[in-house]
C-alpha atoms as a PDB file:
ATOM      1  CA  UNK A   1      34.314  50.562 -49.831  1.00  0.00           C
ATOM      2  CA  UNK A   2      31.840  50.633 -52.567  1.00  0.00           C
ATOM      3  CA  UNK A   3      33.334  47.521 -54.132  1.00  0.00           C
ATOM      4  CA  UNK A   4      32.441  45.414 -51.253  1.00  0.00           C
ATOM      5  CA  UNK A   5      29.198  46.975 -50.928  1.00  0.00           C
ATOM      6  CA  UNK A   6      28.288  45.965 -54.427  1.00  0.00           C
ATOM      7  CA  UNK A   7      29.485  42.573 -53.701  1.00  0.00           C
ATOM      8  CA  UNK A   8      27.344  41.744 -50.717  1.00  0.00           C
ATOM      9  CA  UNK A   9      24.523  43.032 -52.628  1.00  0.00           C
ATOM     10  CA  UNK A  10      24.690  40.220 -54.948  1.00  0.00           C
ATOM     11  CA  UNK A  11      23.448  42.293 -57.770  1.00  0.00           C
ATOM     12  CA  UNK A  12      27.044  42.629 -59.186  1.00  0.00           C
ATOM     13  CA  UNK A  13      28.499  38.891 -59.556  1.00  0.00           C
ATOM     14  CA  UNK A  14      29.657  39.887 -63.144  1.00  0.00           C
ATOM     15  CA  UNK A  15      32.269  41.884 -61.550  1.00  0.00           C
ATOM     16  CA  UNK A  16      34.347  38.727 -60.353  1.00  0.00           C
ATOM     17  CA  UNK A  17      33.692  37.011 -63.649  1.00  0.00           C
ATOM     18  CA  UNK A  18      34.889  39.318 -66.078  1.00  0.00           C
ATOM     19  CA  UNK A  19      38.587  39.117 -66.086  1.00  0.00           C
ATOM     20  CA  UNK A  20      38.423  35.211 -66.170  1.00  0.00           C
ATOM     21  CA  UNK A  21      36.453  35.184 -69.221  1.00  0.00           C
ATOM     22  CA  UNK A  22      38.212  37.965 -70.763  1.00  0.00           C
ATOM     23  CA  UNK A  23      41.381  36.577 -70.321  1.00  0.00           C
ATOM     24  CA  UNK A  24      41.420  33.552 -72.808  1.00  0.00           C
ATOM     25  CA  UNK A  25      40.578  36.104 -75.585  1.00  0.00           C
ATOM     26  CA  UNK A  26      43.057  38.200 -74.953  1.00  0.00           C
ATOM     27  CA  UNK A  27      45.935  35.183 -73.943  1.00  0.00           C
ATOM     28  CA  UNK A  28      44.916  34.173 -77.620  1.00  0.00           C
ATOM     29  CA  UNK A  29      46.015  37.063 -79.375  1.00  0.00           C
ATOM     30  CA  UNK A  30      48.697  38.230 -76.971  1.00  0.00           C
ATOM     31  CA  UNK A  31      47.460  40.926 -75.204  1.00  0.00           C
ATOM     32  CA  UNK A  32      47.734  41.999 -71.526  1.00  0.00           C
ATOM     33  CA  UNK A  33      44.842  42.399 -69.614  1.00  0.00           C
ATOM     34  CA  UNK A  34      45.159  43.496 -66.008  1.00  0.00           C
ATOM     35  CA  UNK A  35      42.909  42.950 -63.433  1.00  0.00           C
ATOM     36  CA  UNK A  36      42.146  46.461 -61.547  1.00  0.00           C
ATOM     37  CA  UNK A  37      38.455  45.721 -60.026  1.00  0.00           C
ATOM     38  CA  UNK A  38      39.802  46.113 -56.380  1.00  0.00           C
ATOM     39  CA  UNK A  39      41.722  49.436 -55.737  1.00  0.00           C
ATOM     40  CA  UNK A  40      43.491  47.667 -52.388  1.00  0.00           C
ATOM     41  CA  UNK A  41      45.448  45.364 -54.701  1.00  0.00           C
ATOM     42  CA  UNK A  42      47.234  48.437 -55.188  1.00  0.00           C
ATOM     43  CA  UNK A  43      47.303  49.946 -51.881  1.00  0.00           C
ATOM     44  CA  UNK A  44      44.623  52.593 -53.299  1.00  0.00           C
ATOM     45  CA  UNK A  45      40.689  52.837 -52.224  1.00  0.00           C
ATOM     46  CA  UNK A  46      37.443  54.663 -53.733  1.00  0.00           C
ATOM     47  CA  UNK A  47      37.566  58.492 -53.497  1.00  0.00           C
ATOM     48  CA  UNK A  48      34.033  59.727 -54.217  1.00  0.00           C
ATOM     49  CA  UNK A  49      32.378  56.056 -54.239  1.00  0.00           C
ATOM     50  CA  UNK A  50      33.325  55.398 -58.329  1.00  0.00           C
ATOM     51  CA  UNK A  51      36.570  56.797 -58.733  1.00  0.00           C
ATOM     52  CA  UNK A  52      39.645  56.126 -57.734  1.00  0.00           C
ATOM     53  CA  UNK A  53      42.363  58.954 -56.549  1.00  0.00           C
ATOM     54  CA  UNK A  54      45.362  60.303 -59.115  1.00  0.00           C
ATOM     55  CA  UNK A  55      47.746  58.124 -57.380  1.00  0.00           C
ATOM     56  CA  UNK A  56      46.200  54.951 -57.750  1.00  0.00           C
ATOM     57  CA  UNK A  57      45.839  55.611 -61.793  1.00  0.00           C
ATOM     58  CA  UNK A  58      49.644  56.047 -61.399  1.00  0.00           C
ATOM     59  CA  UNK A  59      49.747  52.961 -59.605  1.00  0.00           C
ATOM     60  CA  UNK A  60      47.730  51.100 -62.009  1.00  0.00           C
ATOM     61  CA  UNK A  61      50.065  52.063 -65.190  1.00  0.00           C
ATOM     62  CA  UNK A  62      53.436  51.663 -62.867  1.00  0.00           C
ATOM     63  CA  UNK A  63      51.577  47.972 -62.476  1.00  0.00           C
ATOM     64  CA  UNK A  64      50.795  48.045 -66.475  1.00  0.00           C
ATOM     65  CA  UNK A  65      54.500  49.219 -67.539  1.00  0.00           C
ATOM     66  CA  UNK A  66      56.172  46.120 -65.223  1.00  0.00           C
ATOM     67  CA  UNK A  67      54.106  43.644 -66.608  1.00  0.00           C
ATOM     68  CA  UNK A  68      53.588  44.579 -70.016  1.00  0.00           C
ATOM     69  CA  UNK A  69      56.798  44.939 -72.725  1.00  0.00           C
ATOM     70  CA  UNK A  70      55.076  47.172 -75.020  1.00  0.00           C
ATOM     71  CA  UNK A  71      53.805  49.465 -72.592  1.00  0.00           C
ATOM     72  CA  UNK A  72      56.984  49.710 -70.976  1.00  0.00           C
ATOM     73  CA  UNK A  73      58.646  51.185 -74.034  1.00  0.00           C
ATOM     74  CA  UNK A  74      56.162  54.263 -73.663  1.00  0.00           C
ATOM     75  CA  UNK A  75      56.585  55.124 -69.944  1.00  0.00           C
ATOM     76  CA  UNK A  76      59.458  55.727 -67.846  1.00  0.00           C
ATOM     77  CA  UNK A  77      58.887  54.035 -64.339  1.00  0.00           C
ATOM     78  CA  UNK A  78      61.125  56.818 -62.767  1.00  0.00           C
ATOM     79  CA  UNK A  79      58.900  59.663 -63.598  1.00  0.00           C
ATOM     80  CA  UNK A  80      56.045  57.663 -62.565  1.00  0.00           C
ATOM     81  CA  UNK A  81      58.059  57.350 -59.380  1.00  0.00           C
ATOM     82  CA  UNK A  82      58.967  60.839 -58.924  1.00  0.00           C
ATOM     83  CA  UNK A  83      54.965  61.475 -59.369  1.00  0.00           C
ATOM     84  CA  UNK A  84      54.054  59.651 -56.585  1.00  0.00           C
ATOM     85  CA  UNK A  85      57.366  60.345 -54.359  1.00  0.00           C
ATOM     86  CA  UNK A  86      56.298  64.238 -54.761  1.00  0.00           C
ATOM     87  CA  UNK A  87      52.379  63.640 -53.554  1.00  0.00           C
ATOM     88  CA  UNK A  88      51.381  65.177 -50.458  1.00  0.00           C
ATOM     89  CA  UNK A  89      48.008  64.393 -51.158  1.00  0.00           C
ATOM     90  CA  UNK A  90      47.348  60.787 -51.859  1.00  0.00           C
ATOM     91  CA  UNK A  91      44.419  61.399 -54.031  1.00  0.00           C
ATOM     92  CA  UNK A  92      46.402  63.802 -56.741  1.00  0.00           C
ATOM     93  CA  UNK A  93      49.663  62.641 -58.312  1.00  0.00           C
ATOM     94  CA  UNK A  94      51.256  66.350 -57.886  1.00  0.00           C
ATOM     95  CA  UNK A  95      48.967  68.549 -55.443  1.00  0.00           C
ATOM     96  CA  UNK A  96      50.912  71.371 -56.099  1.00  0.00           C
ATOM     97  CA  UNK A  97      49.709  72.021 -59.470  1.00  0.00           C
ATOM     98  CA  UNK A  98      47.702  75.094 -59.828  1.00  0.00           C
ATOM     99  CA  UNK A  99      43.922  73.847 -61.157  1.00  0.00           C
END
């Protein structure tokens, strides 16, 4: 995975620091911040080396919508799960969609 390659090159260490100093800002004026640097917290990976597949974004707002109350009011997890519950391709939410 690209992520660990950029680790163990040691020219990325920022990576692993953002969130934590991020997070005080944020805790101080009450907004989420959500820590999505490593796809496999998710159960997703890297398609292409940078980006991650259709299902993981889903993944990643499904996370967003649980955690966060305000969020939540703008998503239904249901259709999020019907999304993913319909993908026979696990990088595209809906393969079936004509492109």
């Amino acid at each position: 995975m690209v992520l660990d390659e950029m680790r163990e090159s040691k020219k990325y260490g920022y990576l692993d620091e953002v969130y934590s100093a991020l997070l005080p800002h944020f805790q101080r004026h009450q907004f989420a911040l959500f820590d999505f640097t490593d796809p496999r917290d998710l159960g997703g990976a890297d398609v292409d080396g940078i980006h991650a597949g259709e299902g993981f974004h889903i993944r990643m707002l499904k996370e967003i919508i649980r955690k966060d109350r305000i969020a939540n009011e703008f998503s239904s997890d249901a259709i999020l799960d019907a999304l993913l519950d319909k993908q026979t391709n696990p990088l595209l939410a809906n393969s079936s969609r004509s492109r």
